[in-house]
C-alpha atoms as a PDB file:
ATOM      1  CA  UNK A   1     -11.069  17.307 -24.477  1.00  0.00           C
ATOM      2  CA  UNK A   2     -14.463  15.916 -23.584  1.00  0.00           C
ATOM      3  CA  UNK A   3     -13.897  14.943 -19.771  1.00  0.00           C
ATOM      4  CA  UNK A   4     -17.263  13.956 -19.211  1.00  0.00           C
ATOM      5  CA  UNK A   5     -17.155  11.086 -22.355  1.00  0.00           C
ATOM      6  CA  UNK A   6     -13.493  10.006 -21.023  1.00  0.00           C
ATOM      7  CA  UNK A   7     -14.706   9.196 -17.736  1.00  0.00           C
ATOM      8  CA  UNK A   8     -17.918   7.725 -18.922  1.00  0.00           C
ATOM      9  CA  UNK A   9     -15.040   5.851 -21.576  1.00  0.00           C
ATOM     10  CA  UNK A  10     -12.770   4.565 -18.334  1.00  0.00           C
ATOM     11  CA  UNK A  11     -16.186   3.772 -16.553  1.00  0.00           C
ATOM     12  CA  UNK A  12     -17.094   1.477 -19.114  1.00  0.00           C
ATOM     13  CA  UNK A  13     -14.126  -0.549 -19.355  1.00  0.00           C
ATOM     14  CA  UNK A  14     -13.579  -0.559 -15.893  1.00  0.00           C
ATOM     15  CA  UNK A  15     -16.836  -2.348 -15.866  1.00  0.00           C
ATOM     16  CA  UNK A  16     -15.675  -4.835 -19.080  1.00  0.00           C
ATOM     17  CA  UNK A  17     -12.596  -5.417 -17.456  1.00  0.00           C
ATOM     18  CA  UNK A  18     -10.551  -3.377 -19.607  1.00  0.00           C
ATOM     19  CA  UNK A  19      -8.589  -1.577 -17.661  1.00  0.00           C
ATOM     20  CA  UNK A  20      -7.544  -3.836 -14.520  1.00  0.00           C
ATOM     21  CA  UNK A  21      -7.652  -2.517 -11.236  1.00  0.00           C
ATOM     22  CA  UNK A  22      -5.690  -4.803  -8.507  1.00  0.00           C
ATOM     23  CA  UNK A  23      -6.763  -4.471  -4.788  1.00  0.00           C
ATOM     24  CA  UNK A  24      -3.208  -4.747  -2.991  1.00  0.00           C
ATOM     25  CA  UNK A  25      -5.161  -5.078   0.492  1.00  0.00           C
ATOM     26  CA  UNK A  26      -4.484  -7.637   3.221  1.00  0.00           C
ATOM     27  CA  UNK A  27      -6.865  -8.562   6.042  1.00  0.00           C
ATOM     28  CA  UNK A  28      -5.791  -6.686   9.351  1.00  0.00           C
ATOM     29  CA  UNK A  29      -5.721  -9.021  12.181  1.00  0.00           C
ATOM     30  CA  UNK A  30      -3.274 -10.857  15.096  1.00  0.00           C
ATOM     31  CA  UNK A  31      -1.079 -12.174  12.359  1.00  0.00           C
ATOM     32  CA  UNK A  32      -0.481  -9.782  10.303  1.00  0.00           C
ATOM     33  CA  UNK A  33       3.299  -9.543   9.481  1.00  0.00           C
ATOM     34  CA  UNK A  34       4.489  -6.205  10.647  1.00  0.00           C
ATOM     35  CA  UNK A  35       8.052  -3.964  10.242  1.00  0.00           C
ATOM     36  CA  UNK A  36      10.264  -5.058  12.474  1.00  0.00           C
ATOM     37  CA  UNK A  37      13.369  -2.613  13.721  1.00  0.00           C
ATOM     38  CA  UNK A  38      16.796  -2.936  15.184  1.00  0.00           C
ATOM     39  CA  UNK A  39      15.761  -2.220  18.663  1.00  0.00           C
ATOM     40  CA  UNK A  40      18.589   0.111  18.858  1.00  0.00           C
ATOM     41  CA  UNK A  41      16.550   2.315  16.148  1.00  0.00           C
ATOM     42  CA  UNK A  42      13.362   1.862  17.689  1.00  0.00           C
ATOM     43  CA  UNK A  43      10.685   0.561  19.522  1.00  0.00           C
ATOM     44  CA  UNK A  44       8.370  -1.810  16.916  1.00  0.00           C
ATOM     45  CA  UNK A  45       4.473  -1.708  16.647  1.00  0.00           C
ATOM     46  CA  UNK A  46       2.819  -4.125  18.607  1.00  0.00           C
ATOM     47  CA  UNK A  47       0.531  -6.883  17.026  1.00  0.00           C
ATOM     48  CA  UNK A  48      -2.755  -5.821  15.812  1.00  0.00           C
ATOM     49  CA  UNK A  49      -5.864  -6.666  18.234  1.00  0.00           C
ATOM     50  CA  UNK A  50      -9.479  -7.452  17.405  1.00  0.00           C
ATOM     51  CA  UNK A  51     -12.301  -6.826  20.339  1.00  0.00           C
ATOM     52  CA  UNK A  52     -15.837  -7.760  19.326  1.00  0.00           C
ATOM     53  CA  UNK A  53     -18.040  -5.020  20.114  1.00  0.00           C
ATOM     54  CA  UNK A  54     -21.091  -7.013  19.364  1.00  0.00           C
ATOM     55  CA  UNK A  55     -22.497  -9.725  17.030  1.00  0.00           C
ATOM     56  CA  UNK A  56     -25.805  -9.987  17.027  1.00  0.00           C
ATOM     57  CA  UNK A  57     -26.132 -10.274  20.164  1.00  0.00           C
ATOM     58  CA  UNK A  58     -27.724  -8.142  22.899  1.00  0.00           C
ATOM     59  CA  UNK A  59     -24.964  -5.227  22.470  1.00  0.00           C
ATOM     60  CA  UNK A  60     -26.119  -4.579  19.033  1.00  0.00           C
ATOM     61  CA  UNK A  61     -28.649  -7.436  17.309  1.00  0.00           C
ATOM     62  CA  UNK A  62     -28.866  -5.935  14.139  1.00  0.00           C
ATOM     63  CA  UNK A  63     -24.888  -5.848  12.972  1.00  0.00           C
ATOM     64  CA  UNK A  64     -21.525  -6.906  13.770  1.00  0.00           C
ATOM     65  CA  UNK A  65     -18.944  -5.127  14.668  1.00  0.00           C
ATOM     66  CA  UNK A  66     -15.276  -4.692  16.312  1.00  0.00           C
ATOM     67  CA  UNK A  67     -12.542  -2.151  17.332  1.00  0.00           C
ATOM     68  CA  UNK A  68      -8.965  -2.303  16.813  1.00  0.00           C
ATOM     69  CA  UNK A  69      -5.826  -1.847  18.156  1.00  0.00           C
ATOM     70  CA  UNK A  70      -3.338  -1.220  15.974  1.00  0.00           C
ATOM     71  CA  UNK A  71      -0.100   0.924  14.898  1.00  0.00           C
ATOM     72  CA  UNK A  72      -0.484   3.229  11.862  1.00  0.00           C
ATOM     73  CA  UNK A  73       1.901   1.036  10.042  1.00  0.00           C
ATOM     74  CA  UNK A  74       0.226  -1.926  10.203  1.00  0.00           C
ATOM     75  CA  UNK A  75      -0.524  -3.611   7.351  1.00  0.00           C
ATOM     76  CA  UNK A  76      -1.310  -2.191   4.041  1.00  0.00           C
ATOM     77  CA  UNK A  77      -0.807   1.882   3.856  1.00  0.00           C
ATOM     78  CA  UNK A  78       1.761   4.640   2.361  1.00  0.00           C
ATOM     79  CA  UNK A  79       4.018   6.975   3.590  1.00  0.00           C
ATOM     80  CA  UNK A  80       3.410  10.245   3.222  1.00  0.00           C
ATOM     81  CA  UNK A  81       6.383  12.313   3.017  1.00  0.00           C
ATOM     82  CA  UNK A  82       6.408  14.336   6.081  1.00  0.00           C
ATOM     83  CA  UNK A  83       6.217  10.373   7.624  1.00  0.00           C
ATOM     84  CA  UNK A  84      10.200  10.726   7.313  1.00  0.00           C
ATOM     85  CA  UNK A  85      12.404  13.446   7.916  1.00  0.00           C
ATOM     86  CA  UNK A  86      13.514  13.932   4.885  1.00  0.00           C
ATOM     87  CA  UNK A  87       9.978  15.035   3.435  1.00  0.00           C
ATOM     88  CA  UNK A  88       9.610  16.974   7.015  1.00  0.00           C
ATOM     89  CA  UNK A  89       9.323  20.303   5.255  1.00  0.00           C
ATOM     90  CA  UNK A  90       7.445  19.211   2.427  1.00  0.00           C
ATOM     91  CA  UNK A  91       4.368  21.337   2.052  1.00  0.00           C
ATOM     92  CA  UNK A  92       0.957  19.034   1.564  1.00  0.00           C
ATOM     93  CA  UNK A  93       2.980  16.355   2.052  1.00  0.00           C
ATOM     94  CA  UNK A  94       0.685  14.793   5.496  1.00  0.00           C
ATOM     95  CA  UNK A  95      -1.812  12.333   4.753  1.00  0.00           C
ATOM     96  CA  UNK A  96      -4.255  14.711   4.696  1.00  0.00           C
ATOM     97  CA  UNK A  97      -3.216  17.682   2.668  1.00  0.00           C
ATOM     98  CA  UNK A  98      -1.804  15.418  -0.613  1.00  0.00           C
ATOM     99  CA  UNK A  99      -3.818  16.324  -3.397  1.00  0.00           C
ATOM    100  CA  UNK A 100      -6.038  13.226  -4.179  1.00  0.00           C
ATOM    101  CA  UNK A 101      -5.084  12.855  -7.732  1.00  0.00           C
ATOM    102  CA  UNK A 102      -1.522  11.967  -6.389  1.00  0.00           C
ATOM    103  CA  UNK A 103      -3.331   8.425  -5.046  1.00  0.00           C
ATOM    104  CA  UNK A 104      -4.330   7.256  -8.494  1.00  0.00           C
ATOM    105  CA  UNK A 105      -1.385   6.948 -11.565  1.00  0.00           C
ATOM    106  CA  UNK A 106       0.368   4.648 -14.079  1.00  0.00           C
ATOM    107  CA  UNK A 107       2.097   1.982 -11.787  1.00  0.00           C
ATOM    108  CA  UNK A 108       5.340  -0.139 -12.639  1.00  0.00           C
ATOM    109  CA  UNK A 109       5.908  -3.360 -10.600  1.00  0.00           C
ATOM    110  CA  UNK A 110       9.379  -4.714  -9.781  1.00  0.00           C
ATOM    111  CA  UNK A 111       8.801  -8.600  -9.425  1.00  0.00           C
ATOM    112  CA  UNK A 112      11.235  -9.288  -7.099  1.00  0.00           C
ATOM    113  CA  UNK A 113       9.351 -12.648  -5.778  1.00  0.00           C
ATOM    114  CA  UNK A 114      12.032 -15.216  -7.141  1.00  0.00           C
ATOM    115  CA  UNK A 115      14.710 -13.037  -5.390  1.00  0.00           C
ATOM    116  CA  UNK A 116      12.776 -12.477  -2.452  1.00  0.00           C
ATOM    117  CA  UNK A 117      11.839 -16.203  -1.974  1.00  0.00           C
ATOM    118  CA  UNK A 118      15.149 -17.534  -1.786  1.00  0.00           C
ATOM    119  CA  UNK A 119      16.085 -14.656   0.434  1.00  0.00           C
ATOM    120  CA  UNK A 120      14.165 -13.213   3.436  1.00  0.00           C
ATOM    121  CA  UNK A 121      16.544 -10.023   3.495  1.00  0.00           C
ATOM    122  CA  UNK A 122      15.994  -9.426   0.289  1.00  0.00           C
ATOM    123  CA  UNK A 123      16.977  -5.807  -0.764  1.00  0.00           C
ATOM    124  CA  UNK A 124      15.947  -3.760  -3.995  1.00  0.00           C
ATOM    125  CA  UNK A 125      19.082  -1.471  -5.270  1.00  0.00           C
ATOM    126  CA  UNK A 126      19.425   0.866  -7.746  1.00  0.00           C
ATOM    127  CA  UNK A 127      20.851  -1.609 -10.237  1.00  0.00           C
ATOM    128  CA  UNK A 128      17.897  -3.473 -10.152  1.00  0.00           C
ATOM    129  CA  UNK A 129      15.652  -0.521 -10.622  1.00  0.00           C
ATOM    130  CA  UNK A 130      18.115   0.457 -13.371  1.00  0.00           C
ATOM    131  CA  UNK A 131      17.908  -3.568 -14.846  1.00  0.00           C
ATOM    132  CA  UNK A 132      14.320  -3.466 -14.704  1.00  0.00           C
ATOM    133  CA  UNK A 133      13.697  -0.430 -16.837  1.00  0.00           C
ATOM    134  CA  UNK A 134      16.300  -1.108 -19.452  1.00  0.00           C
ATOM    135  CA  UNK A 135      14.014  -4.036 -20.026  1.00  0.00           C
ATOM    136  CA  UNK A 136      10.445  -2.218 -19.632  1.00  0.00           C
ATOM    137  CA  UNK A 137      11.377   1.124 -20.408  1.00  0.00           C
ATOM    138  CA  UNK A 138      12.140   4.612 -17.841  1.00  0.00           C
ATOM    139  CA  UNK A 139       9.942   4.873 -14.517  1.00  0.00           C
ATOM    140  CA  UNK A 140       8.849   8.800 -15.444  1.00  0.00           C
ATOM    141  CA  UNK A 141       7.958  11.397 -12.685  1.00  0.00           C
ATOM    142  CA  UNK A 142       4.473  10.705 -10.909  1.00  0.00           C
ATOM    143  CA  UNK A 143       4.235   6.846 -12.086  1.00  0.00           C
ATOM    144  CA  UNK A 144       4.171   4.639  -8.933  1.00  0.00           C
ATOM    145  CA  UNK A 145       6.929   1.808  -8.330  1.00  0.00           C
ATOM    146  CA  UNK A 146       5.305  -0.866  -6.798  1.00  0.00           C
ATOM    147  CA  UNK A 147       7.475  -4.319  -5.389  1.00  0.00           C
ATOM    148  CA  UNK A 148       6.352  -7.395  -6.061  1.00  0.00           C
ATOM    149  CA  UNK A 149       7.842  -9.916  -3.212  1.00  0.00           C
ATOM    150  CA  UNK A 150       4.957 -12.361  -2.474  1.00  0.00           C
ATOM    151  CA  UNK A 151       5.802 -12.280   1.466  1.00  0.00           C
ATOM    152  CA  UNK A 152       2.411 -11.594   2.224  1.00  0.00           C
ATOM    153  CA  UNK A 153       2.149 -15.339   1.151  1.00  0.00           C
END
């Protein structure tokens, strides 16, 4: 295999718009929905806060800029697997030990946004994992699993 002409290959239609590439980002900021726990369970992240550090102004006339406040959760991220205690133990499994080529692979997406729209609790089981790929086929080791809900909305 010729690596170097694949990735010049994937370069090129990345370019042309062959192969789509989705940015699944959301603007950070006081509104930004966040996780919110049983108190019982824990105690949640606060909101996330924006202070100007300057704006063109005399604190730095040539750019704008701001620090945040904000809990490591907030708004778009993953999970690495140490994050819960079942992946405690996993070795390279803290956001900075996973091999990079585990954040790029085939993804499947679960549209769950007519489910999720007429209900705010929606859940995703197994059955519907199990529903989805009898109709698009068997999620396979190192794929991602992506759900679609449209609360960001």
């Amino acid at each position: 295999m010729d690596t170097q002409k694949l990735l010049g290959e994937v370069a090129g239609q990345l370019l042309s718009g062959a192969i789509k590439v989705v940015d699944l980002s959301a603007p950070l900021g006081p509104n930004t929905p966040l996780i919110k726990l049983p108190p019982e369970l824990a105690v949640d992240t606060p909101k996330v806060e924006i202070h100007p550090i300057s704006k063109y102004d005399k604190n730095g006339p040539w750019w704008a800029w701001n620090w945040l406040k904000l809990g490591e959760h907030s708004g778009t991220h993953f999970d690495a697997p140490q994050h819960w205690i079942t992946g405690k133990d996993y070795p390279d499994g803290a956001t900075d030990t996973i091999p990079a080529q585990n954040f790029v692979g085939p993804v499947n997406v679960i549209d769950c946004s007519v489910e999720a729209a007429a209900d705010h609790d929606f859940l995703l089981t197994v059955d519907h994992i199990k529903t989805w790929e009898a109709k698009h086929g068997t999620i396979n080791a190192g794929e991602w699993v992506v759900m679609r809900t449209d609360w960001y909305k």
